[in-house]
C-alpha atoms as a PDB file:
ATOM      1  CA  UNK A   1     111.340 148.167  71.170  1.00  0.00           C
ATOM      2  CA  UNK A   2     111.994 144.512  69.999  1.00  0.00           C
ATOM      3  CA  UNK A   3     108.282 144.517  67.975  1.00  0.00           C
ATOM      4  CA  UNK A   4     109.046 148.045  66.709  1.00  0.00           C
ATOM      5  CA  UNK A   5     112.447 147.029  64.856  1.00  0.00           C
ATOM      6  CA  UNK A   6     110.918 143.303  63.661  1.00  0.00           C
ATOM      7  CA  UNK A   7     107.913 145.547  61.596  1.00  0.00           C
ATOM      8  CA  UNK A   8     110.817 148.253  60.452  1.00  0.00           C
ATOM      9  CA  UNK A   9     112.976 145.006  59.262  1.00  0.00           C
ATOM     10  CA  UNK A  10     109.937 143.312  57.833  1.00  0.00           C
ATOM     11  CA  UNK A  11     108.960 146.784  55.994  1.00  0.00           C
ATOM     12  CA  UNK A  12     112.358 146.996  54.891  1.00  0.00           C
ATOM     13  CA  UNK A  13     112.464 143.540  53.605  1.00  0.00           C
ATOM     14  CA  UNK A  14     108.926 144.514  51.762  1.00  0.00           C
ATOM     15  CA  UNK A  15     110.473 147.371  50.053  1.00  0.00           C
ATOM     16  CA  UNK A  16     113.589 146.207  48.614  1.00  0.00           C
ATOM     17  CA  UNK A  17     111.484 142.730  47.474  1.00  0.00           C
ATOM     18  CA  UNK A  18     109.862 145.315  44.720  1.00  0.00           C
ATOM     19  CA  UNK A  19     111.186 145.386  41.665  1.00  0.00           C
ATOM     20  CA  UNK A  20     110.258 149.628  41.302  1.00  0.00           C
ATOM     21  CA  UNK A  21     112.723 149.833  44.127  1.00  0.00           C
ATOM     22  CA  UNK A  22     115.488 148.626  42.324  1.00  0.00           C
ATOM     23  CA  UNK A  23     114.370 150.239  38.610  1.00  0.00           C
ATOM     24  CA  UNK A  24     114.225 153.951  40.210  1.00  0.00           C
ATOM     25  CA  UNK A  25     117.117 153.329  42.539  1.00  0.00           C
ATOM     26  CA  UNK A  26     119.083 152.822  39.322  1.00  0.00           C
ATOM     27  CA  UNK A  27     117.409 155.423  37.009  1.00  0.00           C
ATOM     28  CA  UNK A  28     117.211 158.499  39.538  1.00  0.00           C
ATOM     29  CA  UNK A  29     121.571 158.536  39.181  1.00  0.00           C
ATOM     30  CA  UNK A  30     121.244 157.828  35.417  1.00  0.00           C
ATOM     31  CA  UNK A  31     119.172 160.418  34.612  1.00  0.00           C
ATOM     32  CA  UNK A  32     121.143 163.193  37.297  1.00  0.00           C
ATOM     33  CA  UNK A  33     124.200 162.026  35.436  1.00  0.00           C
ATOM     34  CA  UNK A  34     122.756 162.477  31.878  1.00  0.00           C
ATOM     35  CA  UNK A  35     120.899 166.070  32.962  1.00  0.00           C
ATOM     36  CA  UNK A  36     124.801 167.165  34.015  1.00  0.00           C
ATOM     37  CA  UNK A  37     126.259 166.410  30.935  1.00  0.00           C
ATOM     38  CA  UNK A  38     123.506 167.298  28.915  1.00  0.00           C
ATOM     39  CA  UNK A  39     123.488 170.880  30.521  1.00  0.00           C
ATOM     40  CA  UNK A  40     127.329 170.776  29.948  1.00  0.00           C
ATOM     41  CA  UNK A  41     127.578 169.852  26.391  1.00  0.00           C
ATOM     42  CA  UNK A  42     124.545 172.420  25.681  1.00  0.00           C
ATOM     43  CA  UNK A  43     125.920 175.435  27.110  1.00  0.00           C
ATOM     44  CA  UNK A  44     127.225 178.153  25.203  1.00  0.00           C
ATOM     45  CA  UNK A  45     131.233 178.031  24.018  1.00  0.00           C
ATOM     46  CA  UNK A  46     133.282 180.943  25.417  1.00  0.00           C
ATOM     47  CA  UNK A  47     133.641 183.982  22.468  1.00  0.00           C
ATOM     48  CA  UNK A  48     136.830 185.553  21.739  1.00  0.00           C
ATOM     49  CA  UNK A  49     136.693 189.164  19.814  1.00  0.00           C
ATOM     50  CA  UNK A  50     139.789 190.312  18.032  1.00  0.00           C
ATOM     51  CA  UNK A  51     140.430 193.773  16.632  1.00  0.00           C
ATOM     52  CA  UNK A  52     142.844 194.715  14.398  1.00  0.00           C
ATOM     53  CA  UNK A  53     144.024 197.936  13.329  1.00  0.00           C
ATOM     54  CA  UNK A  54     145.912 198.478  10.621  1.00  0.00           C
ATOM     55  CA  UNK A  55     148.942 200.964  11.778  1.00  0.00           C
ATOM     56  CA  UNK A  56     150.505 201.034   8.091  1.00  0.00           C
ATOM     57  CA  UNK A  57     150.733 204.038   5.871  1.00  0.00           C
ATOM     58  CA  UNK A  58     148.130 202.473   3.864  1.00  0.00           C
ATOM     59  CA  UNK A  59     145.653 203.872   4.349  1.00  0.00           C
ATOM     60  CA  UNK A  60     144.700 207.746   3.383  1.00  0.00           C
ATOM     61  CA  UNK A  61     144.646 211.309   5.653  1.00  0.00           C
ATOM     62  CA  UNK A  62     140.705 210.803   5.877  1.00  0.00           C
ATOM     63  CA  UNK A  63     139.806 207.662   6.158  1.00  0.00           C
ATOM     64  CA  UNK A  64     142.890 207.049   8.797  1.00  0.00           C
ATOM     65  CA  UNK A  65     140.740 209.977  10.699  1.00  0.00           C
ATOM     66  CA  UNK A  66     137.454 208.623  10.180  1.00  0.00           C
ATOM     67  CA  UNK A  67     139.010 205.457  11.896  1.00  0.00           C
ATOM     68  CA  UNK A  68     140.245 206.676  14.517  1.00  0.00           C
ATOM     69  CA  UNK A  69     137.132 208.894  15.168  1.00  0.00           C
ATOM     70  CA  UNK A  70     135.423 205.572  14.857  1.00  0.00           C
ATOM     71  CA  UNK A  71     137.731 203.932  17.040  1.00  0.00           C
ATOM     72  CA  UNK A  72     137.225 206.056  19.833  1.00  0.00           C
ATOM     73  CA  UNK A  73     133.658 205.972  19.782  1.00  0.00           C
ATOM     74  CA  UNK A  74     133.739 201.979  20.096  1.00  0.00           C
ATOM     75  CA  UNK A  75     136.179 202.534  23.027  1.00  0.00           C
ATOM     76  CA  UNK A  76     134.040 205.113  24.359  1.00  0.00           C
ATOM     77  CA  UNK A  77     130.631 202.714  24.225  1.00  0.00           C
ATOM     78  CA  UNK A  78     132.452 199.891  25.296  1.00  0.00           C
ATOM     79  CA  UNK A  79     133.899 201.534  28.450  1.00  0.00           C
ATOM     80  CA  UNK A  80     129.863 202.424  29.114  1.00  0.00           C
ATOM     81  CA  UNK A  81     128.700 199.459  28.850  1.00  0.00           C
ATOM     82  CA  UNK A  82     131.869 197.899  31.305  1.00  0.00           C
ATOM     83  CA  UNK A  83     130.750 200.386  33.656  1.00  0.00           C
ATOM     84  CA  UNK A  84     127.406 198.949  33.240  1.00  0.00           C
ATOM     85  CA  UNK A  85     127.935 195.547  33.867  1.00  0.00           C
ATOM     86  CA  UNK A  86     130.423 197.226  36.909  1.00  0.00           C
ATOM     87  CA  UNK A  87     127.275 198.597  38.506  1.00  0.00           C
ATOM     88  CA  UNK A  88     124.839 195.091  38.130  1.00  0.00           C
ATOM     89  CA  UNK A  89     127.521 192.624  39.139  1.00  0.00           C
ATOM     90  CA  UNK A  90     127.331 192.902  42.905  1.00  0.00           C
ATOM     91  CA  UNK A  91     129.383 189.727  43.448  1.00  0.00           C
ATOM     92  CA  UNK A  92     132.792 191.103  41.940  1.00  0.00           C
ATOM     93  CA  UNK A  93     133.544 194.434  42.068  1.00  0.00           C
ATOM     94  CA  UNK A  94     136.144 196.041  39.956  1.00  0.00           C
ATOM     95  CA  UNK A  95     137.432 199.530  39.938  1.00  0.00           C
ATOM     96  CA  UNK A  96     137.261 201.609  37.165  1.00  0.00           C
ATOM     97  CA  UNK A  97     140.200 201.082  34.650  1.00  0.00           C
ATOM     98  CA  UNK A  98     141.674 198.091  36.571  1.00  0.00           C
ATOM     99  CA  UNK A  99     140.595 195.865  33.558  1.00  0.00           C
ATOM    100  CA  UNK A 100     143.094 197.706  31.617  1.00  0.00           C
ATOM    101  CA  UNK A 101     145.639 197.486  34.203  1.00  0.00           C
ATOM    102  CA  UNK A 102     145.199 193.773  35.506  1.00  0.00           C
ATOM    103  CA  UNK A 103     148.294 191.629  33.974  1.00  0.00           C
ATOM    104  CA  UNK A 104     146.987 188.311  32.118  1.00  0.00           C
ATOM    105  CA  UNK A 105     149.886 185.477  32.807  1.00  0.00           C
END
């Protein structure tokens, strides 16, 4: 037992003597460290979409109804495609129309 830990102490001894011991044991962290914030600065920034409509008198009888026919195709496509992303996101489920529903505070 005594001969067994005097080679492990002697091998240990060996190992830290080496100079590529102490050069990785400080690179290894460095380079984690700079991967991390290197993925962090590189991802993508968050998007915000805004929409506004224009409720004035402004504008005429047929393009106000060309808007809204517009409108309510968008709204149409875009509940699809939440219904979409419902049906592949198995982690979170959300029922449909609670997204209109859920208070934002």
């Amino acid at each position: 037992m005594i001969a067994s830990l005097l080679v492990a102490g002697r091998e240990i001894r060996q190992i830290l003597a080496t100079r590529g011991f102490w050069v990785m044991l400080l690179i290894v962290p460095a380079a984690l460290g700079a991967s991390i914030v290197a993925s962090v600065l590189m991802s993508p920034q968050p998007t915000v979409a805004y929409t506004l409509i224009d409720a004035s008198e402004s504008v005429e009888g047929d393009q106000r109804r060309f808007l809204a026919a517009e409108l309510k195709t968008l709204a149409a496509e875009l509940e699809e495609l939440t219904q979409d992303v419902e049906r592949s996101s198995p982690t979170h489920h959300v029922e449909p129309g609670e997204y209109k529903t859920r208070n934002v505070a």
